[in-house]
C-alpha atoms as a PDB file:
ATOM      1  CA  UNK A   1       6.787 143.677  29.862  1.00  0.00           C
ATOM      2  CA  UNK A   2       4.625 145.743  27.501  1.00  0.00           C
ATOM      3  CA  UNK A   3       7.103 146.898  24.802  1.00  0.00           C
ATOM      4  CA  UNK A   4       5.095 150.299  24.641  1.00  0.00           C
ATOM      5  CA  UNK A   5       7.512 151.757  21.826  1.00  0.00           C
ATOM      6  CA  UNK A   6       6.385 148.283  19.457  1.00  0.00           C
ATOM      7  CA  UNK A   7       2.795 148.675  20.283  1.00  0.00           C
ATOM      8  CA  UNK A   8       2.565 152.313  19.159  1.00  0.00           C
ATOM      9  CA  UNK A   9       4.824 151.125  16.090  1.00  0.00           C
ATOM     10  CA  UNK A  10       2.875 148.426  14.725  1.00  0.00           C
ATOM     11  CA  UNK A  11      -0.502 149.869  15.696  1.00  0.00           C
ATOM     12  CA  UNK A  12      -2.237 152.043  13.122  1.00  0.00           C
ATOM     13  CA  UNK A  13      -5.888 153.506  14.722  1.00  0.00           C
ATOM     14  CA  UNK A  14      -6.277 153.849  10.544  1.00  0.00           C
ATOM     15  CA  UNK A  15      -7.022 150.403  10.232  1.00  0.00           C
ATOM     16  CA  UNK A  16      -8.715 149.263  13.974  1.00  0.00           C
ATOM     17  CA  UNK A  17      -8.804 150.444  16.945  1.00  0.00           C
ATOM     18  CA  UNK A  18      -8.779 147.206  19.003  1.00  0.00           C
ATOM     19  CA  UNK A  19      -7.769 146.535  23.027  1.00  0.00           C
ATOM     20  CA  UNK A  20      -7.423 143.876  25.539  1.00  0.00           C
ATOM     21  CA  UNK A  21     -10.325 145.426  27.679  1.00  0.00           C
ATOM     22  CA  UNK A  22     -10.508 142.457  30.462  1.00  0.00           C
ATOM     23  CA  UNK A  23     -11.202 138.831  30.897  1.00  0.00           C
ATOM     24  CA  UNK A  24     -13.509 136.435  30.384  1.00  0.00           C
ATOM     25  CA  UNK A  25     -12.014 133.312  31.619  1.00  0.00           C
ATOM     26  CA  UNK A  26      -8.770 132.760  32.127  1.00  0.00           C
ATOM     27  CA  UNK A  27      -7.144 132.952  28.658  1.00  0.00           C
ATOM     28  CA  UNK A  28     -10.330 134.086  26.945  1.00  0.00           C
ATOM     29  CA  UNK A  29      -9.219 138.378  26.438  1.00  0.00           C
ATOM     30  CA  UNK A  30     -12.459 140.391  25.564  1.00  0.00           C
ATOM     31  CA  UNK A  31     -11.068 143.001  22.973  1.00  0.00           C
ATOM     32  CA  UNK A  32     -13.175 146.465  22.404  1.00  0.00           C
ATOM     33  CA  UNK A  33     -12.680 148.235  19.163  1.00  0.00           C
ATOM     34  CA  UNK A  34     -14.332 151.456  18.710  1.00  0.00           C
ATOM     35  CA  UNK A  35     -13.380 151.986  15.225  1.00  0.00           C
ATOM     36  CA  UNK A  36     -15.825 152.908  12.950  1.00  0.00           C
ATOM     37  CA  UNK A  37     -15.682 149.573  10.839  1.00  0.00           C
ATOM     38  CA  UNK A  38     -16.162 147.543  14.336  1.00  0.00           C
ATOM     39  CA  UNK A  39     -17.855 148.377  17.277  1.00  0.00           C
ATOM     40  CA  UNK A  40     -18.151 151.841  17.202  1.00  0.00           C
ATOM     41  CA  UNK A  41     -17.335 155.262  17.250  1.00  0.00           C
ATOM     42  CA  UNK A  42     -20.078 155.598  19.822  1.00  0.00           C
ATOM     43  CA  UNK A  43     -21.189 154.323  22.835  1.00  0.00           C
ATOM     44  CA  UNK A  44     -22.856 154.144  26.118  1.00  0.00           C
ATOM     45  CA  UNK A  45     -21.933 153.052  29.434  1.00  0.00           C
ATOM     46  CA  UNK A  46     -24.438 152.760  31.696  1.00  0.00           C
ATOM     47  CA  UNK A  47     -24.696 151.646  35.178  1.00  0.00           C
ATOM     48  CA  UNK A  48     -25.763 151.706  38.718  1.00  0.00           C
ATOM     49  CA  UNK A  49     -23.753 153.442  41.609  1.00  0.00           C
ATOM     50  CA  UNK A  50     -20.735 151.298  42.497  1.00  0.00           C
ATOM     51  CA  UNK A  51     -21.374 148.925  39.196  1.00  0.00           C
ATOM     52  CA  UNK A  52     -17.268 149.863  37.771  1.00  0.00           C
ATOM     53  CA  UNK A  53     -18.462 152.598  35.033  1.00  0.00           C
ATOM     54  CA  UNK A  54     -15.691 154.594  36.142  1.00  0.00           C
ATOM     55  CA  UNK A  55     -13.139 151.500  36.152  1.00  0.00           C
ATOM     56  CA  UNK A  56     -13.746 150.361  32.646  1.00  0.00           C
ATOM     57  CA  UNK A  57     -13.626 153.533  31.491  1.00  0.00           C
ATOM     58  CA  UNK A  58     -10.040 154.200  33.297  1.00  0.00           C
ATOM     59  CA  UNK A  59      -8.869 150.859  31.754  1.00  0.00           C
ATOM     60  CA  UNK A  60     -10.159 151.874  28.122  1.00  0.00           C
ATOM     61  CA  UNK A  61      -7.880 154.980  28.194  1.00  0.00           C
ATOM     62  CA  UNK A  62      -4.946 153.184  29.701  1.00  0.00           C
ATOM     63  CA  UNK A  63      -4.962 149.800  27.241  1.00  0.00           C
ATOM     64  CA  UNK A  64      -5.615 152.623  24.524  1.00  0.00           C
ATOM     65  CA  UNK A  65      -2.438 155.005  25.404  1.00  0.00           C
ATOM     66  CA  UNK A  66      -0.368 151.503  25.766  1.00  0.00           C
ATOM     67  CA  UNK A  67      -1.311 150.481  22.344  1.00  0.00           C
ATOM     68  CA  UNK A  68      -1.684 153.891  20.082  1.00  0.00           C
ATOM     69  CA  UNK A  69       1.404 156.603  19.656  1.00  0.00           C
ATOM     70  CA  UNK A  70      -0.007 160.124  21.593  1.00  0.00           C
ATOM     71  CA  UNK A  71      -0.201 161.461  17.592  1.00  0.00           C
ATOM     72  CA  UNK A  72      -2.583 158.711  16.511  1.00  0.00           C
ATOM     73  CA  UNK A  73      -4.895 158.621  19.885  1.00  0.00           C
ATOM     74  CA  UNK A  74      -5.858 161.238  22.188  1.00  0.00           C
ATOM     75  CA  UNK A  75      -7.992 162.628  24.914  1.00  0.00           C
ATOM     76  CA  UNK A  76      -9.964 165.476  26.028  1.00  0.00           C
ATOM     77  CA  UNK A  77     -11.102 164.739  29.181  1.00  0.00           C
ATOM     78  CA  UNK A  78     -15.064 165.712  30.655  1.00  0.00           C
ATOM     79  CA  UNK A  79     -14.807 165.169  34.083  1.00  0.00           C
ATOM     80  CA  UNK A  80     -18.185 166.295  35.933  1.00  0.00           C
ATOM     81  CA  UNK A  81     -17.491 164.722  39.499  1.00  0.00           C
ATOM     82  CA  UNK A  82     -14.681 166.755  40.592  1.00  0.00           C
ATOM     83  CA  UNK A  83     -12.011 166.165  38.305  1.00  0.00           C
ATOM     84  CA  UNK A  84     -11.391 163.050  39.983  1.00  0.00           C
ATOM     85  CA  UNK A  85     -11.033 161.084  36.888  1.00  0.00           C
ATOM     86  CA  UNK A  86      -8.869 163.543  34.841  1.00  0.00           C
ATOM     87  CA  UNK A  87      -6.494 164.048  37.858  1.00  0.00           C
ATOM     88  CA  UNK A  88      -5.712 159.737  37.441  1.00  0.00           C
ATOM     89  CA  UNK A  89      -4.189 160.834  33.773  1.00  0.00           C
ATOM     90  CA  UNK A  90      -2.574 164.280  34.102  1.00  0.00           C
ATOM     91  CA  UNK A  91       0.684 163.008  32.937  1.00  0.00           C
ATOM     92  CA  UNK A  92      -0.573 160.312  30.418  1.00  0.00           C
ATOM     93  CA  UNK A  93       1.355 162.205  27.143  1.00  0.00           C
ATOM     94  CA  UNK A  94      -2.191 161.117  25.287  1.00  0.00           C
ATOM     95  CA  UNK A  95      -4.280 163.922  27.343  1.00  0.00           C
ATOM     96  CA  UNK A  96      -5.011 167.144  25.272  1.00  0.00           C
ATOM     97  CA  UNK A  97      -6.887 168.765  28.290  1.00  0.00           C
ATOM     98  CA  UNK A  98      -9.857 168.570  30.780  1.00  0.00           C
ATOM     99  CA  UNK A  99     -12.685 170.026  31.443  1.00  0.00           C
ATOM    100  CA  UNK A 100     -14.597 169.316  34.832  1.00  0.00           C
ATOM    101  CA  UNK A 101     -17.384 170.827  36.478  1.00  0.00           C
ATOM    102  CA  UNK A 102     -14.768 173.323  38.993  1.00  0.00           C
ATOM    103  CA  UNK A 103     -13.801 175.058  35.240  1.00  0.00           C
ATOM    104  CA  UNK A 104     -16.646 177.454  35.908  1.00  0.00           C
ATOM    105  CA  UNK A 105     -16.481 179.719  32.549  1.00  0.00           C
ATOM    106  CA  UNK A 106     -14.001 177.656  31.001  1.00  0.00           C
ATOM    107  CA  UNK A 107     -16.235 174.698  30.143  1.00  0.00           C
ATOM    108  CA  UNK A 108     -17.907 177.261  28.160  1.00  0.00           C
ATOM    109  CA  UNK A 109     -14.826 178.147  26.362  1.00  0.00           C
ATOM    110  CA  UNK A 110     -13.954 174.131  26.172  1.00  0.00           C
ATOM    111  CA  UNK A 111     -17.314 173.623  24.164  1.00  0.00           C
ATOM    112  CA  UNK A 112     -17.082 176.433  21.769  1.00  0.00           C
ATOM    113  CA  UNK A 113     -13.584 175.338  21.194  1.00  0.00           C
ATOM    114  CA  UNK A 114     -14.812 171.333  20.581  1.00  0.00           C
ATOM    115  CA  UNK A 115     -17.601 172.312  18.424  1.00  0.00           C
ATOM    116  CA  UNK A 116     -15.458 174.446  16.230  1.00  0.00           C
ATOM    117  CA  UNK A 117     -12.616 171.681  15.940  1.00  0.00           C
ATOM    118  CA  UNK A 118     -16.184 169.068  15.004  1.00  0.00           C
ATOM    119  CA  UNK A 119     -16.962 171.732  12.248  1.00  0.00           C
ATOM    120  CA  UNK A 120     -13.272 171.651  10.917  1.00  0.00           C
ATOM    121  CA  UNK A 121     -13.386 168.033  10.870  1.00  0.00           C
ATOM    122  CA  UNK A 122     -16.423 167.909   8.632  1.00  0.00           C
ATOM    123  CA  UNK A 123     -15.405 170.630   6.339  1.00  0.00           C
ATOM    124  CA  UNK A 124     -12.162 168.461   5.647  1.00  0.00           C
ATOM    125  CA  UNK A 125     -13.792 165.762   5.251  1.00  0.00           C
ATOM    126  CA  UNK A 126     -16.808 166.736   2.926  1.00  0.00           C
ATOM    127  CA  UNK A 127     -13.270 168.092   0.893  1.00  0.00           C
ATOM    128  CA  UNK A 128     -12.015 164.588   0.552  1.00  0.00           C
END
């Protein structure tokens, strides 16, 4: 059992960010933690056709909704094969919205919106 409700209780993406990603050996859990004190808050993954970019991704959002409350974690979606990916998570309560490559005008509208919320962001934090 996962005991979603205690995860999201006793997680704080404050302090880490931190998920069982996948294994190693058999009781050896590789964690990733893209928190700014750890590992991240950027990255790449990079890969040939077929090599599971999509996958790990997939299981990165999923271990992240299990562990973090919707108000502490949350996605916005950029889905540029189809909307193959965002369709998998439509009803994941973590999901703020999508944009794929059928938006047309709206990915437009998507960016504008992202870059504005980025400038925000900044301003409130150059305040602190």
């Amino acid at each position: 059992e996962l005991n979603i409700l205690e995860r999201w209780g006793k997680n704080s993406p404050y302090k880490s960010l931190s998920v069982p990603l996948g294994l190693r050996g058999q009781d050896d859990i590789v964690y990733l933690n893209l928190h700014e004190k750890a590992h991240g808050p950027h990255g790449l993954v990079a890969g040939t056709t077929g090599s599971g970019k999509s996958e790990i991704i997939q299981s990165y959002i999923l271990s992240l909704a299990v562990n973090f409350h919707p108000h502490d974690v949350a996605f916005l979606l950029i889905d540029y094969k189809g909307g193959g990916m965002a369709n998998l998570f439509k009803d994941l309560p973590h999901l703020l919205g999508t944009i794929t490559n059928l938006d047309g005008a709206q990915s437009m509208r998507a960016l504008v919106s992202i870059n504005a919320e980025l400038k925000r962001r900044q301003r409130l934090f150059a305040e602190n």
